[in-house]
C-alpha atoms as a PDB file:
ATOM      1  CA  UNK A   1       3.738 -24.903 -12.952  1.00  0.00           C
ATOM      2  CA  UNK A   2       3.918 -20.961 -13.344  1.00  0.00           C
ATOM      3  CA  UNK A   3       3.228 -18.824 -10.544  1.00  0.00           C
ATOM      4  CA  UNK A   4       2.280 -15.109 -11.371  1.00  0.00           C
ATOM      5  CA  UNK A   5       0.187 -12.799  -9.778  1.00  0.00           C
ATOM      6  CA  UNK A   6      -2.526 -11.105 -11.641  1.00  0.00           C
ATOM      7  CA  UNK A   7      -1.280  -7.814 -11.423  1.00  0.00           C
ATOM      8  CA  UNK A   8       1.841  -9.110 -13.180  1.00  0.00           C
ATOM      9  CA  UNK A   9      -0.209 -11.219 -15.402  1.00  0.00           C
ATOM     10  CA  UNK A  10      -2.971  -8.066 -16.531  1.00  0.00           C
ATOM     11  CA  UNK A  11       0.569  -6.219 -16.750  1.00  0.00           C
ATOM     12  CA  UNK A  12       2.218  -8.204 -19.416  1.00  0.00           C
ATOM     13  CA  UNK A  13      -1.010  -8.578 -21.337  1.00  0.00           C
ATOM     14  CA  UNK A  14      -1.174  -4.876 -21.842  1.00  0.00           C
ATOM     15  CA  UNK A  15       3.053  -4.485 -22.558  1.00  0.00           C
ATOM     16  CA  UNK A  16       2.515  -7.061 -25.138  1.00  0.00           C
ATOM     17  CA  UNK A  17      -1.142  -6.234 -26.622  1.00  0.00           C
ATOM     18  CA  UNK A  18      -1.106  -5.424 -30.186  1.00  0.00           C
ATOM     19  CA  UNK A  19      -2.333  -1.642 -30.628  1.00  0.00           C
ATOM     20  CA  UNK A  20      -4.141  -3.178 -33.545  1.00  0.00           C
ATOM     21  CA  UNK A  21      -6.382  -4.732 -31.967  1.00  0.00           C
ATOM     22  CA  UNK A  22      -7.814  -1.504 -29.845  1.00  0.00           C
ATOM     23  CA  UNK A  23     -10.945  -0.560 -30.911  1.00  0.00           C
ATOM     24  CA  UNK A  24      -9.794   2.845 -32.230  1.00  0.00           C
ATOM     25  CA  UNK A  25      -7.366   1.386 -34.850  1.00  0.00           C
ATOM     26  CA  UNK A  26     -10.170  -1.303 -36.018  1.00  0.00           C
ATOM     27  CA  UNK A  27     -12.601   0.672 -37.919  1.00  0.00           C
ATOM     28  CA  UNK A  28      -8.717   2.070 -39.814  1.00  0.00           C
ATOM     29  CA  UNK A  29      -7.455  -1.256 -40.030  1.00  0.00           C
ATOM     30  CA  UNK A  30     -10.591  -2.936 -41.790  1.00  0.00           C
ATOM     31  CA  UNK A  31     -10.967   0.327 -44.294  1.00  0.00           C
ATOM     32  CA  UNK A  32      -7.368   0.278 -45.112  1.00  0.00           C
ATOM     33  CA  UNK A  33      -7.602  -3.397 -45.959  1.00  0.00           C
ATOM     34  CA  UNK A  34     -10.386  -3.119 -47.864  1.00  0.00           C
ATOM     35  CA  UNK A  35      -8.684  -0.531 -50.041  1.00  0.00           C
ATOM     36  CA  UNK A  36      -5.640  -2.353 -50.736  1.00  0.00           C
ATOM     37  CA  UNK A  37      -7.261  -6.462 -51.119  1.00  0.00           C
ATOM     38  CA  UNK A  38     -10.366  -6.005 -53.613  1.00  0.00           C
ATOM     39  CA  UNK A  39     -10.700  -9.932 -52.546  1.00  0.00           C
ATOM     40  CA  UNK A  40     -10.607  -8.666 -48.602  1.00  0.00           C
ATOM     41  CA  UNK A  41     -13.164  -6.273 -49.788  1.00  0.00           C
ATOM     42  CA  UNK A  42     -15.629  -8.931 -51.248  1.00  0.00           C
ATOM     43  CA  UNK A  43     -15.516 -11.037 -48.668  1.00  0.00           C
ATOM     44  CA  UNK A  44     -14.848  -9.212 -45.579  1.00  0.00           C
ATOM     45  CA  UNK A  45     -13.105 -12.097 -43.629  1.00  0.00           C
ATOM     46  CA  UNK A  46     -10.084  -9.663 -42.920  1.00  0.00           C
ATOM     47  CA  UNK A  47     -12.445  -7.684 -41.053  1.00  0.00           C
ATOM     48  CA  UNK A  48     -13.916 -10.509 -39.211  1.00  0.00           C
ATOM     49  CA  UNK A  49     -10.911 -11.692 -37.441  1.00  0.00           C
ATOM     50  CA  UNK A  50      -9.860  -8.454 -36.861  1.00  0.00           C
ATOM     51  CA  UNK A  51     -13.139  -7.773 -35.496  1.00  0.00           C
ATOM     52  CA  UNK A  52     -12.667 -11.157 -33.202  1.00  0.00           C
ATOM     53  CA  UNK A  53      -9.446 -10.427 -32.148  1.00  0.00           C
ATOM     54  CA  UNK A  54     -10.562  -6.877 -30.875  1.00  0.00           C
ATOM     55  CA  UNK A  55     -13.978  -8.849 -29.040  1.00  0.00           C
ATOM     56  CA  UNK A  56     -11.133 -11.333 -27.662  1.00  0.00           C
ATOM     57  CA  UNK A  57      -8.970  -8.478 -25.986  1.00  0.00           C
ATOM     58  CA  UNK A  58     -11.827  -6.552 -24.875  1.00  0.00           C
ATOM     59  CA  UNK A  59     -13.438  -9.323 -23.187  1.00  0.00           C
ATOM     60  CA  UNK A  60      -9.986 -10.230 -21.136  1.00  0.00           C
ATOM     61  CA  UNK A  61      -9.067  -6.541 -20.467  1.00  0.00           C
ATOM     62  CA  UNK A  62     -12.819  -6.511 -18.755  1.00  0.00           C
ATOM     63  CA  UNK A  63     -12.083  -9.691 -17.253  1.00  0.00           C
ATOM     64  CA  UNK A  64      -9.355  -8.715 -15.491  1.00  0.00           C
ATOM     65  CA  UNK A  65     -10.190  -5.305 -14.210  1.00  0.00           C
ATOM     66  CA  UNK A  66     -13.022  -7.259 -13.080  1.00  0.00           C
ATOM     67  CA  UNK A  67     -10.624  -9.733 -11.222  1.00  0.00           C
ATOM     68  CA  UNK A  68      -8.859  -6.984  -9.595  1.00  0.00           C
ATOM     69  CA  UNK A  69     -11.952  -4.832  -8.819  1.00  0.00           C
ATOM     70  CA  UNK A  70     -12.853  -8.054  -6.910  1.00  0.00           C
ATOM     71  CA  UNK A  71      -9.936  -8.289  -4.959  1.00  0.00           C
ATOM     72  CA  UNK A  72      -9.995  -5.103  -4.031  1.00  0.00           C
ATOM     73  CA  UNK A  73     -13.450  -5.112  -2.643  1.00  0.00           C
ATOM     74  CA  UNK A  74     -12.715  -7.709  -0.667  1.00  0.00           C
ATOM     75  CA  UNK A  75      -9.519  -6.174   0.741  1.00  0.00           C
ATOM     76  CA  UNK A  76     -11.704  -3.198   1.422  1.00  0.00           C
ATOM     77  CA  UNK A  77     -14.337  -4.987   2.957  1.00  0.00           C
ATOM     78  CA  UNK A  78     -12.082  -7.246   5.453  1.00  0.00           C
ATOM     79  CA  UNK A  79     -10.268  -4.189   6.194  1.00  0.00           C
ATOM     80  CA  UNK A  80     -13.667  -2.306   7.367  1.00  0.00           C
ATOM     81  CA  UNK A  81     -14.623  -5.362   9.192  1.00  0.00           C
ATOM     82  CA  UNK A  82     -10.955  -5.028  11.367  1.00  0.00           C
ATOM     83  CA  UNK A  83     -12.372  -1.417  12.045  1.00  0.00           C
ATOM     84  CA  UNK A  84     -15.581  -2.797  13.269  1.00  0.00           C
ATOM     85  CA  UNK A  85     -17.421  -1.273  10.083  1.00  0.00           C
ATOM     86  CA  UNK A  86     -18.193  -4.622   8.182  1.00  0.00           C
ATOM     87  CA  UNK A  87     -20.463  -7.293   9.426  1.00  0.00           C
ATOM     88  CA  UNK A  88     -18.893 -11.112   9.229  1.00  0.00           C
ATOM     89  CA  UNK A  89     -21.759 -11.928   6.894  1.00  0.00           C
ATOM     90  CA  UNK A  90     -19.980  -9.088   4.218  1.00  0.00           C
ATOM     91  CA  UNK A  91     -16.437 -10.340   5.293  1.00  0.00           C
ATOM     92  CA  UNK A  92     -17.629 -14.160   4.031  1.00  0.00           C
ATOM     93  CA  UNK A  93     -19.152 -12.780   1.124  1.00  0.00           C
ATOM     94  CA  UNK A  94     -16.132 -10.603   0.016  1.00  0.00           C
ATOM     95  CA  UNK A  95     -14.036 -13.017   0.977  1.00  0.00           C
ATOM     96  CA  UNK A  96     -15.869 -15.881  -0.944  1.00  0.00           C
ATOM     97  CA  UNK A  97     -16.195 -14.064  -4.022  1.00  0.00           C
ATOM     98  CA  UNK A  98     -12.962 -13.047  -3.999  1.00  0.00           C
ATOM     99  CA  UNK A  99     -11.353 -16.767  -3.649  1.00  0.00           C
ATOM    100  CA  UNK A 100     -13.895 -17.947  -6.657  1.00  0.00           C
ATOM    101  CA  UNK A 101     -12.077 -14.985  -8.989  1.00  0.00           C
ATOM    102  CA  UNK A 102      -8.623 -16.139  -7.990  1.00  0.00           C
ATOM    103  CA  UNK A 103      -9.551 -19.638  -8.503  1.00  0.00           C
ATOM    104  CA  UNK A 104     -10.889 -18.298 -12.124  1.00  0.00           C
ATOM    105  CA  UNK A 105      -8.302 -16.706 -13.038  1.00  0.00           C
ATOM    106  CA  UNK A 106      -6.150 -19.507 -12.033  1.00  0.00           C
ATOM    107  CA  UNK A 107      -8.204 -22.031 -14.159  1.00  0.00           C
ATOM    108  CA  UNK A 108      -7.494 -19.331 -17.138  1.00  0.00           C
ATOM    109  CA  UNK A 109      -4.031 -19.352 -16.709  1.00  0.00           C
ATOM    110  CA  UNK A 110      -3.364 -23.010 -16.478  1.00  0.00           C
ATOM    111  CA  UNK A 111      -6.058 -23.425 -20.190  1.00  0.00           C
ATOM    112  CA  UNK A 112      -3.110 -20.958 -21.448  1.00  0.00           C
ATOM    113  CA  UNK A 113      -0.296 -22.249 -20.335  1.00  0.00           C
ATOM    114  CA  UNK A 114      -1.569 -25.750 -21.344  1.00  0.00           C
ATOM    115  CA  UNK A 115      -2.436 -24.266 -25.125  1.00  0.00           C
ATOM    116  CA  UNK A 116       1.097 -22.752 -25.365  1.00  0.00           C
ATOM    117  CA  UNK A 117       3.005 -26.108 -24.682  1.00  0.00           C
ATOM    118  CA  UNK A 118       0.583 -27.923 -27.016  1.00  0.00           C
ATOM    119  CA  UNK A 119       1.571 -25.428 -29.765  1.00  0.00           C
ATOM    120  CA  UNK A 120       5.217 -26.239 -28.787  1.00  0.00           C
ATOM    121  CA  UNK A 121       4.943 -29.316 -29.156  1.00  0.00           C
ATOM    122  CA  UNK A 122       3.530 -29.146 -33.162  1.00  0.00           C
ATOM    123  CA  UNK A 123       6.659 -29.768 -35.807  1.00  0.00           C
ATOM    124  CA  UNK A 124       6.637 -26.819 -38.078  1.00  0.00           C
END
């Protein structure tokens, strides 16, 4: 199995993101494309997965800032509670939600990881 941490993980997402798929570039991307492919243009399925590909990335670059938000509320919290600032009841609570994100993104990255080595496998 692969270990990596999720700073590493969030890290290599964004080295190796398409800039493409920002937002920015999509409303570009789709006009170019329906300029150049009158058959793009009538349809509009170009567009589409463009359109899904930018929803895709969005929704993981939220994920994960969510994830690490998470983490470091719970940090925070446990570190108040060492101070004498936090109550236990917060310190569970952090500390809860911050094992059910880990364990979340862990599920993610073993559906991934899983996907890539059934690709592998396929005979091109």
């Amino acid at each position: 199995m692969i270990e990596m941490s999720v700073g590493r993980v969030a890290a290599a997402y964004a080295a190796n993101r398409s800039p493409i798929a920002s937002g920015a570039n999509l409303k570009g991307l789709a006009e170019t494309q329906a300029a150049t492919s009158p058959l793009s243009a009538a349809n509009g399925t170009d567009a589409v997965a463009a359109s899904a590909e930018s929803d895709f990335g969005g929704f993981l670059d939220k994920s994960i800032s969510q994830a690490v938000d998470t983490l470091k509320e719970s940090e925070r919290v446990s570190l108040a509670a060492v101070s004498g600032k936090a109550s236990a009841q917060d310190v569970v609570r952090s500390v809860l939600a911050a094992e059910m994100t880990v364990q979340s993104v862990v599920a993610i990255r073993d559906k991934m990881v899983q996907a890539y080595q059934e690709i592998m496998r396929i005979a091109v």
